[in-house]
PDB file of N, CA and C in Angstrom:
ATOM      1  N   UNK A   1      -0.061-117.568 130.559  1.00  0.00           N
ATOM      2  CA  UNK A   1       0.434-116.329 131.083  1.00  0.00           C
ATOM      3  C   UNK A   1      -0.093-115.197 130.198  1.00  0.00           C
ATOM      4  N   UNK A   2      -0.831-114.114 130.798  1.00  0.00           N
ATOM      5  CA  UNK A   2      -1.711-113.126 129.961  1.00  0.00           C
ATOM      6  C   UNK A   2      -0.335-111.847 130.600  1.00  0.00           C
ATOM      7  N   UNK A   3      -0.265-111.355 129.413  1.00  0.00           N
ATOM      8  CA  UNK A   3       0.584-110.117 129.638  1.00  0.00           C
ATOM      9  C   UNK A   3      -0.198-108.581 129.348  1.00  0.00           C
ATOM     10  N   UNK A   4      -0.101-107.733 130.690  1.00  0.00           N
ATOM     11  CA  UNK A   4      -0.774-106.438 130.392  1.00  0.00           C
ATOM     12  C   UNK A   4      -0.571-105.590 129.452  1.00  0.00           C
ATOM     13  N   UNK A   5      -1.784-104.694 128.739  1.00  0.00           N
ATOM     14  CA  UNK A   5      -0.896-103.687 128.029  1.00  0.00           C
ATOM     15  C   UNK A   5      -0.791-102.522 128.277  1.00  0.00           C
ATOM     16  N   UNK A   6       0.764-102.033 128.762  1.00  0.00           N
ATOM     17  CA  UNK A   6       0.944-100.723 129.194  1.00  0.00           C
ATOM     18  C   UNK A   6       0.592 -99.275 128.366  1.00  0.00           C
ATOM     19  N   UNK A   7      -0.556 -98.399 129.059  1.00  0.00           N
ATOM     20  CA  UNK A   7      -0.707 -97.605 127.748  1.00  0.00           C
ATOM     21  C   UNK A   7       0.190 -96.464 127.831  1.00  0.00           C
ATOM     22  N   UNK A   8       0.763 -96.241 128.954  1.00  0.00           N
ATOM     23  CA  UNK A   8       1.875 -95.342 129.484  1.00  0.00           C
ATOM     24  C   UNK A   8       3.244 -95.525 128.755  1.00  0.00           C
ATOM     25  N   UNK A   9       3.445 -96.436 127.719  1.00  0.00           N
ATOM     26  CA  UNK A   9       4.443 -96.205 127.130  1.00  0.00           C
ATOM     27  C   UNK A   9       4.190 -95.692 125.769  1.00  0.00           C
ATOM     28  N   UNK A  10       2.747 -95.608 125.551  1.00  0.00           N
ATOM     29  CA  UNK A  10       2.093 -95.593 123.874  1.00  0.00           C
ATOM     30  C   UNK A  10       2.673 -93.830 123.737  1.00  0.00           C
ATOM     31  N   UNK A  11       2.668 -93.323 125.088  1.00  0.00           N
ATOM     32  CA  UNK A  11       2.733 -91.551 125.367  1.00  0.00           C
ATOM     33  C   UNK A  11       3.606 -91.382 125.336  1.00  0.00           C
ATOM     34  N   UNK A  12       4.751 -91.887 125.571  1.00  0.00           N
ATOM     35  CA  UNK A  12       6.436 -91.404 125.896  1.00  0.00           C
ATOM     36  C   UNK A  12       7.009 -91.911 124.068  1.00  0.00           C
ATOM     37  N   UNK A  13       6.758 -92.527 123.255  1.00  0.00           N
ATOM     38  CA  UNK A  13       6.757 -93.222 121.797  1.00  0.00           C
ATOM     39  C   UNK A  13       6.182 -91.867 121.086  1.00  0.00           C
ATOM     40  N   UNK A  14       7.150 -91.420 120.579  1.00  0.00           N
ATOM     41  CA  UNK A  14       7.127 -90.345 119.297  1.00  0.00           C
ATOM     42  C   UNK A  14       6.236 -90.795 118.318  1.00  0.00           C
ATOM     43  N   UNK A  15       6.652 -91.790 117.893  1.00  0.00           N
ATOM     44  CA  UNK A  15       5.958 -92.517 116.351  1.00  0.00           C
ATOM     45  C   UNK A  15       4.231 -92.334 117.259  1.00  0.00           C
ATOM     46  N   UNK A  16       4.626 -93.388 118.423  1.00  0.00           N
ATOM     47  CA  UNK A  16       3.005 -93.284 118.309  1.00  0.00           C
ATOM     48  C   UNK A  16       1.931 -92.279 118.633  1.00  0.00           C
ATOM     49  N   UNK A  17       2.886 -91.422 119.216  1.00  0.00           N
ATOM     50  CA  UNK A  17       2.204 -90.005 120.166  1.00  0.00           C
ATOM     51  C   UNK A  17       1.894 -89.174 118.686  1.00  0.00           C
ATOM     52  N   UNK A  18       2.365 -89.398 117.574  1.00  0.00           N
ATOM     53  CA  UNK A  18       2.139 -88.625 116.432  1.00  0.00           C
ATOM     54  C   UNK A  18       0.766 -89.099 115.943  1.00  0.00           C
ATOM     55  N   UNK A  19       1.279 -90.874 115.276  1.00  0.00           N
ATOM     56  CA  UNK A  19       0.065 -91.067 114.580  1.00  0.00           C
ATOM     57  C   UNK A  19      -1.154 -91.127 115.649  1.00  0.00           C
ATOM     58  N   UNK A  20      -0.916 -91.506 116.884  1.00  0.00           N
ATOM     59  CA  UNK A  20      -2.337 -90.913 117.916  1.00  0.00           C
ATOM     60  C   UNK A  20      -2.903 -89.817 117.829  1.00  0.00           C
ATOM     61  N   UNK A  21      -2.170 -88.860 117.777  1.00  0.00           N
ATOM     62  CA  UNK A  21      -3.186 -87.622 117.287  1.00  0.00           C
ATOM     63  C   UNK A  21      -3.703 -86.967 116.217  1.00  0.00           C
ATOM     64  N   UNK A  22      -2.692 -87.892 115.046  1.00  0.00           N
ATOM     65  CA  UNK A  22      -3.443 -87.884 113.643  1.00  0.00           C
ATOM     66  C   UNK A  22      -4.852 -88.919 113.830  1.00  0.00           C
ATOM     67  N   UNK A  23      -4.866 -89.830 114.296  1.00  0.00           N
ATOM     68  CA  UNK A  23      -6.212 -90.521 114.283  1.00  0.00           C
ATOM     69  C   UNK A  23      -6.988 -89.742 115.213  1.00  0.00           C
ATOM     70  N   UNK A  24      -6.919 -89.375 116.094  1.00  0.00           N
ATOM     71  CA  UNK A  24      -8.042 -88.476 116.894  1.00  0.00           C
ATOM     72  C   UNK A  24      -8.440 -87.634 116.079  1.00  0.00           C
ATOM     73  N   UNK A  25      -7.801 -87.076 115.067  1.00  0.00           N
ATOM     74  CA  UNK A  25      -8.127 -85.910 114.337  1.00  0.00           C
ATOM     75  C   UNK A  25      -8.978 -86.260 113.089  1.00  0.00           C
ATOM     76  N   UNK A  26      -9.194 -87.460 112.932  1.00  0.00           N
ATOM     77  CA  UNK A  26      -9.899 -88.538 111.356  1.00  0.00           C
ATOM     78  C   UNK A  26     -11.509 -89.297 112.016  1.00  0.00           C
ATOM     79  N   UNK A  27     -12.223 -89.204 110.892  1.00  0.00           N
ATOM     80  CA  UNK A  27     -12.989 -90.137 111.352  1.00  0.00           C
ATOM     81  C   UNK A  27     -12.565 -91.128 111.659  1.00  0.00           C
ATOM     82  N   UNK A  28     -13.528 -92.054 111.687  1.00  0.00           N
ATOM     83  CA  UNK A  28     -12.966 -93.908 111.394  1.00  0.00           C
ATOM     84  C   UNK A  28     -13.330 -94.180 110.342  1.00  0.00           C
ATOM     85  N   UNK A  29     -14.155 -93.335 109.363  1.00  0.00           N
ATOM     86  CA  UNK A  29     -14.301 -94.191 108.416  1.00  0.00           C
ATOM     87  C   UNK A  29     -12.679 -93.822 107.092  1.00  0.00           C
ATOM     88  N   UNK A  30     -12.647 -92.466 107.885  1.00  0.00           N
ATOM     89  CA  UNK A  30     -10.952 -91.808 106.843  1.00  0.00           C
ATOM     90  C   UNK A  30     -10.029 -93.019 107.290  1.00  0.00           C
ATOM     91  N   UNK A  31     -10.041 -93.275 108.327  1.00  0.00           N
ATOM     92  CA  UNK A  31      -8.841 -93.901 109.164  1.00  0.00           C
ATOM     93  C   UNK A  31      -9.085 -95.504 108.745  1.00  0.00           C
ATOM     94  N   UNK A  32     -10.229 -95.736 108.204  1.00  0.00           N
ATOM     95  CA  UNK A  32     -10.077 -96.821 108.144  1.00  0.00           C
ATOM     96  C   UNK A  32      -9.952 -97.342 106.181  1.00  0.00           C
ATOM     97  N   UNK A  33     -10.342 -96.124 105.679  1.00  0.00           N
ATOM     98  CA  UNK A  33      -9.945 -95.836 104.133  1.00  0.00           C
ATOM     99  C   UNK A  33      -8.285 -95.973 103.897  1.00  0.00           C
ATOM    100  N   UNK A  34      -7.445 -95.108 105.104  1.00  0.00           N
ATOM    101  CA  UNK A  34      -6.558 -94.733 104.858  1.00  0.00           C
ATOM    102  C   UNK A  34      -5.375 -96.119 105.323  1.00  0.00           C
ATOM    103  N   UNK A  35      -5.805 -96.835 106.277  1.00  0.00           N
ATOM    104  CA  UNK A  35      -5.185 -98.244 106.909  1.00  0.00           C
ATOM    105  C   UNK A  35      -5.040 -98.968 105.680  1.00  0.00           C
ATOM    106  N   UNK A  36      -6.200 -99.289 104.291  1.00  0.00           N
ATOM    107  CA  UNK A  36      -6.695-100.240 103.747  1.00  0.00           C
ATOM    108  C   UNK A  36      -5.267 -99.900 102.772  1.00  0.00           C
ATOM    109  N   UNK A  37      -5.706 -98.400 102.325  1.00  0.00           N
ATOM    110  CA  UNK A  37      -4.855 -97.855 101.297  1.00  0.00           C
ATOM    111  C   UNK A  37      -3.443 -97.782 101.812  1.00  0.00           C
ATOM    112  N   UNK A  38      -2.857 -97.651 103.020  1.00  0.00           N
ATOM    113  CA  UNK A  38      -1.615 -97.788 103.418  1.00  0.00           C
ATOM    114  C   UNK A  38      -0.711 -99.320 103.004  1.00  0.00           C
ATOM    115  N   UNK A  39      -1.769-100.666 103.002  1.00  0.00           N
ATOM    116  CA  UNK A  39      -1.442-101.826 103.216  1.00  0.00           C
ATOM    117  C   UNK A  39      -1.493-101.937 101.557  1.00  0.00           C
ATOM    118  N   UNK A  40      -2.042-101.381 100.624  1.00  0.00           N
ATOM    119  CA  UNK A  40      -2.392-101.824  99.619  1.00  0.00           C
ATOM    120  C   UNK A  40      -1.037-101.265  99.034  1.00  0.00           C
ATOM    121  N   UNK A  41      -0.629 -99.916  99.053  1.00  0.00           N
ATOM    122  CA  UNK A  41       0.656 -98.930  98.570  1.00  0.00           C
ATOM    123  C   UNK A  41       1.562 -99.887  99.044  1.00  0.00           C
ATOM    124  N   UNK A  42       1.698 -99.840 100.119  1.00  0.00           N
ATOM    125  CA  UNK A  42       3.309-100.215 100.918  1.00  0.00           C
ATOM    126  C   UNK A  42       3.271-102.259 100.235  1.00  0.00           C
ATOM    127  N   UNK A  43       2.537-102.452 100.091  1.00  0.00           N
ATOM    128  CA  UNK A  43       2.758-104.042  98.779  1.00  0.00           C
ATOM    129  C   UNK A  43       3.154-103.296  97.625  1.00  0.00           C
ATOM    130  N   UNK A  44       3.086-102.788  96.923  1.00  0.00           N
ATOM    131  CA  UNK A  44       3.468-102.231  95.688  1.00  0.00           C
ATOM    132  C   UNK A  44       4.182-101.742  95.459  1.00  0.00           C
ATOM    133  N   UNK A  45       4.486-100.620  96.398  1.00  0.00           N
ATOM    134  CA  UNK A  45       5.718-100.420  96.689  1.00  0.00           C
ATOM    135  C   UNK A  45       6.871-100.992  96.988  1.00  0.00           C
ATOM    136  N   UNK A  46       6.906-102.374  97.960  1.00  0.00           N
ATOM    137  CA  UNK A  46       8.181-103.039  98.224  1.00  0.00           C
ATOM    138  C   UNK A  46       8.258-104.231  97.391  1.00  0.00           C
ATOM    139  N   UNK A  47       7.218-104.354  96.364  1.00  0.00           N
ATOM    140  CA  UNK A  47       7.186-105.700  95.209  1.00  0.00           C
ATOM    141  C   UNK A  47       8.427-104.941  94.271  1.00  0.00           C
ATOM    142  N   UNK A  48       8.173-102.993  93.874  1.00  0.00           N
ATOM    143  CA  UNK A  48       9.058-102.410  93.198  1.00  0.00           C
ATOM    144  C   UNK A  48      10.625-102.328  93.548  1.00  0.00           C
ATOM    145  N   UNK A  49      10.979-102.710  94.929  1.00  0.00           N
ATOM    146  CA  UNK A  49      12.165-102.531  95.265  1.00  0.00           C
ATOM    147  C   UNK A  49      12.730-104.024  94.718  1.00  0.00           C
ATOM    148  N   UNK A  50      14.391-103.258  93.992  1.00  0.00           N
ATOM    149  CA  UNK A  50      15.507-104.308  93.843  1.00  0.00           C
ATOM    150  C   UNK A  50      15.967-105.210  94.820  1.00  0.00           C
ATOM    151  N   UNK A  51      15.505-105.520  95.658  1.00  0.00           N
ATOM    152  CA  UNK A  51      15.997-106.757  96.982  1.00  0.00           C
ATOM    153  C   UNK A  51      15.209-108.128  96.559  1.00  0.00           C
ATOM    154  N   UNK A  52      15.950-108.671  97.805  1.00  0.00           N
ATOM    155  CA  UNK A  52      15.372-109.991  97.551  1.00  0.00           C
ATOM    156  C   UNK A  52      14.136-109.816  98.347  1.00  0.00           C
ATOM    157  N   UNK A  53      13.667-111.596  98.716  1.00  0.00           N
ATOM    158  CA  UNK A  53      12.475-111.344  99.376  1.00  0.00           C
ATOM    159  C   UNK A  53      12.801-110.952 100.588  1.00  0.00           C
ATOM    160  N   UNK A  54      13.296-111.609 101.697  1.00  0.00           N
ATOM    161  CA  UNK A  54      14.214-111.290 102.876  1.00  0.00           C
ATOM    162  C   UNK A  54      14.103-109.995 103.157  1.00  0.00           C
ATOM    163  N   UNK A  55      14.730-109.276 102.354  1.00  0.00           N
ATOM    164  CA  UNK A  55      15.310-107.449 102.457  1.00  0.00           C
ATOM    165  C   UNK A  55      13.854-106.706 102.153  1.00  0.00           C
ATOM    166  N   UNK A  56      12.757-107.219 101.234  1.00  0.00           N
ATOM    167  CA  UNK A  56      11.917-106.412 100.428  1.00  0.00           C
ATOM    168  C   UNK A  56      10.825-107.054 101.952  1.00  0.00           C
ATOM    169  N   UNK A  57      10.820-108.160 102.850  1.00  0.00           N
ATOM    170  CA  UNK A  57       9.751-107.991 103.975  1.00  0.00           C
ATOM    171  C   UNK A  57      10.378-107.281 105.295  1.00  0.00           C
ATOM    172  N   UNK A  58      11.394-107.030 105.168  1.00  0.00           N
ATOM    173  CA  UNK A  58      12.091-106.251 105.815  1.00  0.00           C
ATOM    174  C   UNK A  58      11.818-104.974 106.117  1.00  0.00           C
ATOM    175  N   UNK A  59      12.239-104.756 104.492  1.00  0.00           N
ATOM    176  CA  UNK A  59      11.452-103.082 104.256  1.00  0.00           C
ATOM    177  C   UNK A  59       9.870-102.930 104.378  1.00  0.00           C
ATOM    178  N   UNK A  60       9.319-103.625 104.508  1.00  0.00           N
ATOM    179  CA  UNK A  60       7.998-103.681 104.268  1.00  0.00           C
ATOM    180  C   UNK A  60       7.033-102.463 105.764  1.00  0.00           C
ATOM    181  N   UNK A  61       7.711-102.891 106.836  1.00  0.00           N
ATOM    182  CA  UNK A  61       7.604-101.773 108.197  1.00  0.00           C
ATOM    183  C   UNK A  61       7.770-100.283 107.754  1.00  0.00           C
ATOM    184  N   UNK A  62       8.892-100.201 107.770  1.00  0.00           N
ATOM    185  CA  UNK A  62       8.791 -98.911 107.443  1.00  0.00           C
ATOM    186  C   UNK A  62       8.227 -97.985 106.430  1.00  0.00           C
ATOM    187  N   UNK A  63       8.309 -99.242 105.245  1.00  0.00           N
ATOM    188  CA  UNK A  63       7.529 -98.306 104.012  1.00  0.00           C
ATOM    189  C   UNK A  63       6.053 -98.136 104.683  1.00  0.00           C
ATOM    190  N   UNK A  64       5.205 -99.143 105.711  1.00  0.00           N
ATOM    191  CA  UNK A  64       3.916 -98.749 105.115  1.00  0.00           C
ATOM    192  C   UNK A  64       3.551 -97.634 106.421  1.00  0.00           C
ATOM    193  N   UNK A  65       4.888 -97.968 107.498  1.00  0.00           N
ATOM    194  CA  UNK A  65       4.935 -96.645 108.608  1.00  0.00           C
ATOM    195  C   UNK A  65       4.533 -94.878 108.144  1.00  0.00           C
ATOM    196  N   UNK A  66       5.683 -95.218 107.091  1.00  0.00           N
ATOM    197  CA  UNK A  66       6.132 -93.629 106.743  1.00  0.00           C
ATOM    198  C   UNK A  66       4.593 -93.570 105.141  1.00  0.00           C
ATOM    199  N   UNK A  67       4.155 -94.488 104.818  1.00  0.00           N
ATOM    200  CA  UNK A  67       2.897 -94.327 104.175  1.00  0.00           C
ATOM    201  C   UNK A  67       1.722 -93.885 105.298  1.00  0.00           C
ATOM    202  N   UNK A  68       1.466 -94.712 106.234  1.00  0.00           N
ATOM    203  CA  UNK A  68       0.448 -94.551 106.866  1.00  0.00           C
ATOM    204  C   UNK A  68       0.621 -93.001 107.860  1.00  0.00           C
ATOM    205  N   UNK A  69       1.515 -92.278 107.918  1.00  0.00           N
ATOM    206  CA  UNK A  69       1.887 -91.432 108.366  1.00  0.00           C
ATOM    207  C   UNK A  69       1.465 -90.570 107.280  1.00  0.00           C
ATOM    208  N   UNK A  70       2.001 -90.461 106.501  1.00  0.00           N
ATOM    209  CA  UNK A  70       1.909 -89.562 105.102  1.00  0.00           C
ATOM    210  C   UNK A  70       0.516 -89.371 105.068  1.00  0.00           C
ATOM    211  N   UNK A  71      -0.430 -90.599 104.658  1.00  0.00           N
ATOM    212  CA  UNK A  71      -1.759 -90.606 104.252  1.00  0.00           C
ATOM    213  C   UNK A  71      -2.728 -90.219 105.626  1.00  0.00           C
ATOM    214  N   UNK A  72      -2.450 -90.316 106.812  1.00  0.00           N
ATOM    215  CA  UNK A  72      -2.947 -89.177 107.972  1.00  0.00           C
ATOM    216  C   UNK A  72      -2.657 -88.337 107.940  1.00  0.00           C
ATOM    217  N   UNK A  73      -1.839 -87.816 107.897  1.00  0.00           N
ATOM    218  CA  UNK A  73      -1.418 -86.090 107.939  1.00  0.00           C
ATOM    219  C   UNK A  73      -2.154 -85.428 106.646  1.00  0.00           C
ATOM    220  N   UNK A  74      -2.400 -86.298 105.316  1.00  0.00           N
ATOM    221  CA  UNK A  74      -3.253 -85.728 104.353  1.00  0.00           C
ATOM    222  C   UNK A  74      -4.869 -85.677 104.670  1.00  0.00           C
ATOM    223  N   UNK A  75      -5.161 -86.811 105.274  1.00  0.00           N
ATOM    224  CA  UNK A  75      -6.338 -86.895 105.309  1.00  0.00           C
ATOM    225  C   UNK A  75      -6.870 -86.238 106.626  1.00  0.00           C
ATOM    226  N   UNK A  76      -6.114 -85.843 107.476  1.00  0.00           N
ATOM    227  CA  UNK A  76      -6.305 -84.400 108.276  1.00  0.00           C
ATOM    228  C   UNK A  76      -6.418 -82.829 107.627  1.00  0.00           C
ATOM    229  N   UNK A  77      -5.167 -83.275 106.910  1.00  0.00           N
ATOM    230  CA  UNK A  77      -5.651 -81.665 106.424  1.00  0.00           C
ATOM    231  C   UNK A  77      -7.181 -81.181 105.351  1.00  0.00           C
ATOM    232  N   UNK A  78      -7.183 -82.580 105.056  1.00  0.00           N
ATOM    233  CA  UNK A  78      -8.814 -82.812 103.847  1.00  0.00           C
ATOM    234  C   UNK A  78      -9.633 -82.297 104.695  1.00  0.00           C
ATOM    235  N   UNK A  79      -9.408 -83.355 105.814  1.00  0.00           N
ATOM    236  CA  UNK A  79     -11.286 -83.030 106.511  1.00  0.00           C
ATOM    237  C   UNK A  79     -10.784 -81.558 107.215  1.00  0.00           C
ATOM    238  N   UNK A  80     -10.282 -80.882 107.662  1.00  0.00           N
ATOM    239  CA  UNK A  80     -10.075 -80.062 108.140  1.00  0.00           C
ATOM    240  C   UNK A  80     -10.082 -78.922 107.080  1.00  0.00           C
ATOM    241  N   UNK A  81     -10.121 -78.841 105.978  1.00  0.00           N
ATOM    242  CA  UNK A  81     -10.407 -78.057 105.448  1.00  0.00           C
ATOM    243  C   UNK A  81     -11.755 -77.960 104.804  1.00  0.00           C
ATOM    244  N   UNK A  82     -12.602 -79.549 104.720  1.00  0.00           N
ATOM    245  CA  UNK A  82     -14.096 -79.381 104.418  1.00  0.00           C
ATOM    246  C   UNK A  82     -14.833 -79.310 105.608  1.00  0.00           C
ATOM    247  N   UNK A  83     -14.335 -78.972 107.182  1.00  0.00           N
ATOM    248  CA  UNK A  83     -15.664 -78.874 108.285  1.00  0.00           C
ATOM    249  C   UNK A  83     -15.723 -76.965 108.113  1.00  0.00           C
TER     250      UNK A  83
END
C-alpha cells in the first residue's frame, strides 16, 4: 500500500509555511551547511540536558526544530545582506 503525499497540507502548517520560505530564500548549499550544523548543535545540546535518555530523545525534535529555524532566519539575513 503506497500512500500519497499531500502537499496542500505543507501550506496550511505554520512551522512549515515558515521554514519553506526560509529555504526558498537560501541557497542549497547554505541550506545544506545549515541542516548539517542544525543536527550537529541539537546532539550537543540534548547530551547537555539533565534527563534521562528517554526525556533527552524526546527533546531532541524540538531542540533541533527551534535550531534549524534559528540558523535559517540567520543565514537569510547573511546572504541577504552580501547580494
Amino acid at each position: 500500500m503506497t500512500t500519497e503525499c499531500n502537499a496542500d497540507a505543507r501550506t496550511t502548517n505554520p512551522i512549515d509555511a515558515r521554514i519553506g520560505s526560509l529555504m526558498s530564500d537560501v541557497s542549497s548549499w547554505s541550506a545544506l551547511f545549515v541542516g548539517a550544523l542544525a543536527v550537529a548543535l541539537s546532539h550537543e545540546v540534548a547530551e547537555a540536558l539533565p534527563l534521562s535518555e528517554f526525556h533527552r530523545a524526546l527533546a531532541l525534535f524540538p531542540v533541533t526544530l527551534a535550531l534549524l529555524y534559528g540558523l535559517l532566519w540567520l543565514a537569510v539575513a547573511l546572504e541577504g545582506r552580501s547580494r
